[in-house]
Every structure is written in structure tokens, then in C-alpha cells.
C-alpha atoms as a PDB file:
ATOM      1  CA  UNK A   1     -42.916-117.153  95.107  1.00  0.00           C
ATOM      2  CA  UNK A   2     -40.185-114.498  93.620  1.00  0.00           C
ATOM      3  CA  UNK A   3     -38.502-117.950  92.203  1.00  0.00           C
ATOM      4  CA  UNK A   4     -41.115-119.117  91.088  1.00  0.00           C
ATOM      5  CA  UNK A   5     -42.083-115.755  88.818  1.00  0.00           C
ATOM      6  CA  UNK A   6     -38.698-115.589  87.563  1.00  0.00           C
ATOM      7  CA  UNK A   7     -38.021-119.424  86.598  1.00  0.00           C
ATOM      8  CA  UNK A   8     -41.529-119.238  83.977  1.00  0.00           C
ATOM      9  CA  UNK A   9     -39.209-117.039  82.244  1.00  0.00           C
ATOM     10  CA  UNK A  10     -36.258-118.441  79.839  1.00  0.00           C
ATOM     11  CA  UNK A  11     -32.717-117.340  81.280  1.00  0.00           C
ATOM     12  CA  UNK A  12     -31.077-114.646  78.940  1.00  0.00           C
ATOM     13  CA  UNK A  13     -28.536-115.325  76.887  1.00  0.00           C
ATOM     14  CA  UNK A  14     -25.677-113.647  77.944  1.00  0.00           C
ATOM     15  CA  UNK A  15     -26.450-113.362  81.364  1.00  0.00           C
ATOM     16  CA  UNK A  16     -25.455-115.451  84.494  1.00  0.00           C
ATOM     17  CA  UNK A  17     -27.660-116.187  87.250  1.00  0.00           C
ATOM     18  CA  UNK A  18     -27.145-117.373  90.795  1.00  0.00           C
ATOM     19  CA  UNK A  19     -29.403-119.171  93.655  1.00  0.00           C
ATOM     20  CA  UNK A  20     -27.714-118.004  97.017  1.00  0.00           C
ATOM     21  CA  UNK A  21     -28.695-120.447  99.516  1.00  0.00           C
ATOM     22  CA  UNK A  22     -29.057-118.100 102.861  1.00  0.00           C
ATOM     23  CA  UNK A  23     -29.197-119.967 105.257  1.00  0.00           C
ATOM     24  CA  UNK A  24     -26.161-122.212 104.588  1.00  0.00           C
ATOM     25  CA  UNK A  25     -24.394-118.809 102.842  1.00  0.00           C
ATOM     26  CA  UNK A  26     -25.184-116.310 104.989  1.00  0.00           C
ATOM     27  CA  UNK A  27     -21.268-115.363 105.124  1.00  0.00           C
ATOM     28  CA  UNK A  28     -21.588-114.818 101.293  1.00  0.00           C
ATOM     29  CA  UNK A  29     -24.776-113.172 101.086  1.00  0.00           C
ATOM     30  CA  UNK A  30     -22.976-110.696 103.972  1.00  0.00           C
ATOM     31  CA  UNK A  31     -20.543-109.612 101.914  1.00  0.00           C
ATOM     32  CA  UNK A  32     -22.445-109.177  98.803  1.00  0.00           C
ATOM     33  CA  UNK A  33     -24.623-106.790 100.827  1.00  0.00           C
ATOM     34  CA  UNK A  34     -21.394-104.955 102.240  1.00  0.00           C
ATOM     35  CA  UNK A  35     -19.618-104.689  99.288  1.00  0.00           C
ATOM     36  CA  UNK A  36     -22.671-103.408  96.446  1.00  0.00           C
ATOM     37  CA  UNK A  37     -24.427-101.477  99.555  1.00  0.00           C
ATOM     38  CA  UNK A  38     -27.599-102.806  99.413  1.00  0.00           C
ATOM     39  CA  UNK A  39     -29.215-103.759 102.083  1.00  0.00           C
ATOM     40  CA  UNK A  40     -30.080-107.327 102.396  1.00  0.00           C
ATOM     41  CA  UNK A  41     -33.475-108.761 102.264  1.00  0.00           C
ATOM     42  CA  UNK A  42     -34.887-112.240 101.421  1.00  0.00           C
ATOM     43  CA  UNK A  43     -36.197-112.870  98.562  1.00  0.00           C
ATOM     44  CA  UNK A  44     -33.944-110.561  96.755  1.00  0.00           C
ATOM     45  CA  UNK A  45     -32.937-109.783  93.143  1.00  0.00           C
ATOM     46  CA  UNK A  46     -29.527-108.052  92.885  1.00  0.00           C
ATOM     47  CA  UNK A  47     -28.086-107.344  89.379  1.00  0.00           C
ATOM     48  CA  UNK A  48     -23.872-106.765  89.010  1.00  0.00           C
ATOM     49  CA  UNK A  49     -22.831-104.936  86.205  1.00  0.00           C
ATOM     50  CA  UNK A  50     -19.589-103.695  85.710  1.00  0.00           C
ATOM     51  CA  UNK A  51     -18.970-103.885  89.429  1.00  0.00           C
ATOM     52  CA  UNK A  52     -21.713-102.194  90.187  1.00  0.00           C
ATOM     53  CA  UNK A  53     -25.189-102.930  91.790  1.00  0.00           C
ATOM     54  CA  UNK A  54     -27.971-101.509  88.971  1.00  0.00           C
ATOM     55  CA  UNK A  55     -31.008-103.516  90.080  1.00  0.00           C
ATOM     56  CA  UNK A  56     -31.918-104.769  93.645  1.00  0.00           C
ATOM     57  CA  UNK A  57     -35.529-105.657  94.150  1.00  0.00           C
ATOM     58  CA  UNK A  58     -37.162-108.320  97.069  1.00  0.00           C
ATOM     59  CA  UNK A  59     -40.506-109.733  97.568  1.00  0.00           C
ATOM     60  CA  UNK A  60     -42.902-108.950  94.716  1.00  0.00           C
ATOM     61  CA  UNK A  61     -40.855-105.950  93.318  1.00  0.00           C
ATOM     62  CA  UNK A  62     -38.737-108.659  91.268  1.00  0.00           C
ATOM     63  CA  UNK A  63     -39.261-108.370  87.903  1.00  0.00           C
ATOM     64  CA  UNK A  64     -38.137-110.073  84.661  1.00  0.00           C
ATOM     65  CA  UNK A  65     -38.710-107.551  82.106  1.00  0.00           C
ATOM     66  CA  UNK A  66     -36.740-105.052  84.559  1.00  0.00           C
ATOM     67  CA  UNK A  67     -34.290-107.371  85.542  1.00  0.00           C
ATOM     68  CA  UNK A  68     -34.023-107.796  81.570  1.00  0.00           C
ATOM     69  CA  UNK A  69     -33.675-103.910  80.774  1.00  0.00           C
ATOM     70  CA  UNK A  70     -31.337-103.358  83.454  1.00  0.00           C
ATOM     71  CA  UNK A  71     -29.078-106.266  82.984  1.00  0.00           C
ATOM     72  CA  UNK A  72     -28.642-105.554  78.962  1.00  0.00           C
ATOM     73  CA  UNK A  73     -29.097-101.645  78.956  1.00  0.00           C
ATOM     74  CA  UNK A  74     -25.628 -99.875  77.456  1.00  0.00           C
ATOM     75  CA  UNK A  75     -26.097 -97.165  80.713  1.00  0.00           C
END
């Protein structure tokens, strides 16, 4: 449902997006947790700027126009 939501919207230029499998990459998806300290859920939104986690969301708190103002603020 969460993928669903966010693929009506057109991917933003200048952004990068990624579909982590969890089941076959739980490893990965491990790590990602450990190292941006959020704790993992699934469905889950996680945005990496500058090496830092500003936006982690699951279920129906994932958001395009957030994911939008968070990913291209200048904060």
C-alpha cells in the first residue's frame, strides 16, 4: 500500500530512490537500521542526507510531499 502511494507520484529529479527487498536483504536492511539509528519497521521510508537520517516514516505515515520537503530542504 505505502508503494503503491508513493509510485502515483513522479520520482524527483535529483533524488535517488531504493526498493530494499527484506526478506532476501535483511543483512542490509540491518545495518541501515544500525548505522542511521532508526529502528526498523516494514513498510518504511528512510531519507539519507548528508549522512544523516532526516525522514523515517512506515505504514501510512509515508508521505510524498514530506518525503519531498525533507529530501530538498537546505537544513
Amino acid at each position: 500500500m505505502a508503494l503503491n502511494r508513493l509510485e502515483k507520484f513522479e520520482t524527483p529529479a535529483g533524488a535517488d530512490f531504493y526498493y530494499l527487498d527484506l526478506i532476501t536483504y535483511r543483512n542490509i536492511s540491518n545495518a541501515v537500521a544500525e548505522i542511521f539509528d532508526v529502528y526498523h519497521e516494514s513498510p518504511q521510508a528512510i531519507i539519507i542526507k548528508n549522512g544523516t537520517c532526516v525522514y523515517n516514516e512506515s505504514h501510512s505515515g509515508i508521505n510524498m510531499e514530506e518525503i519531498m520537503q525533507e529530501a530538498f530542504s537546505t537544513n
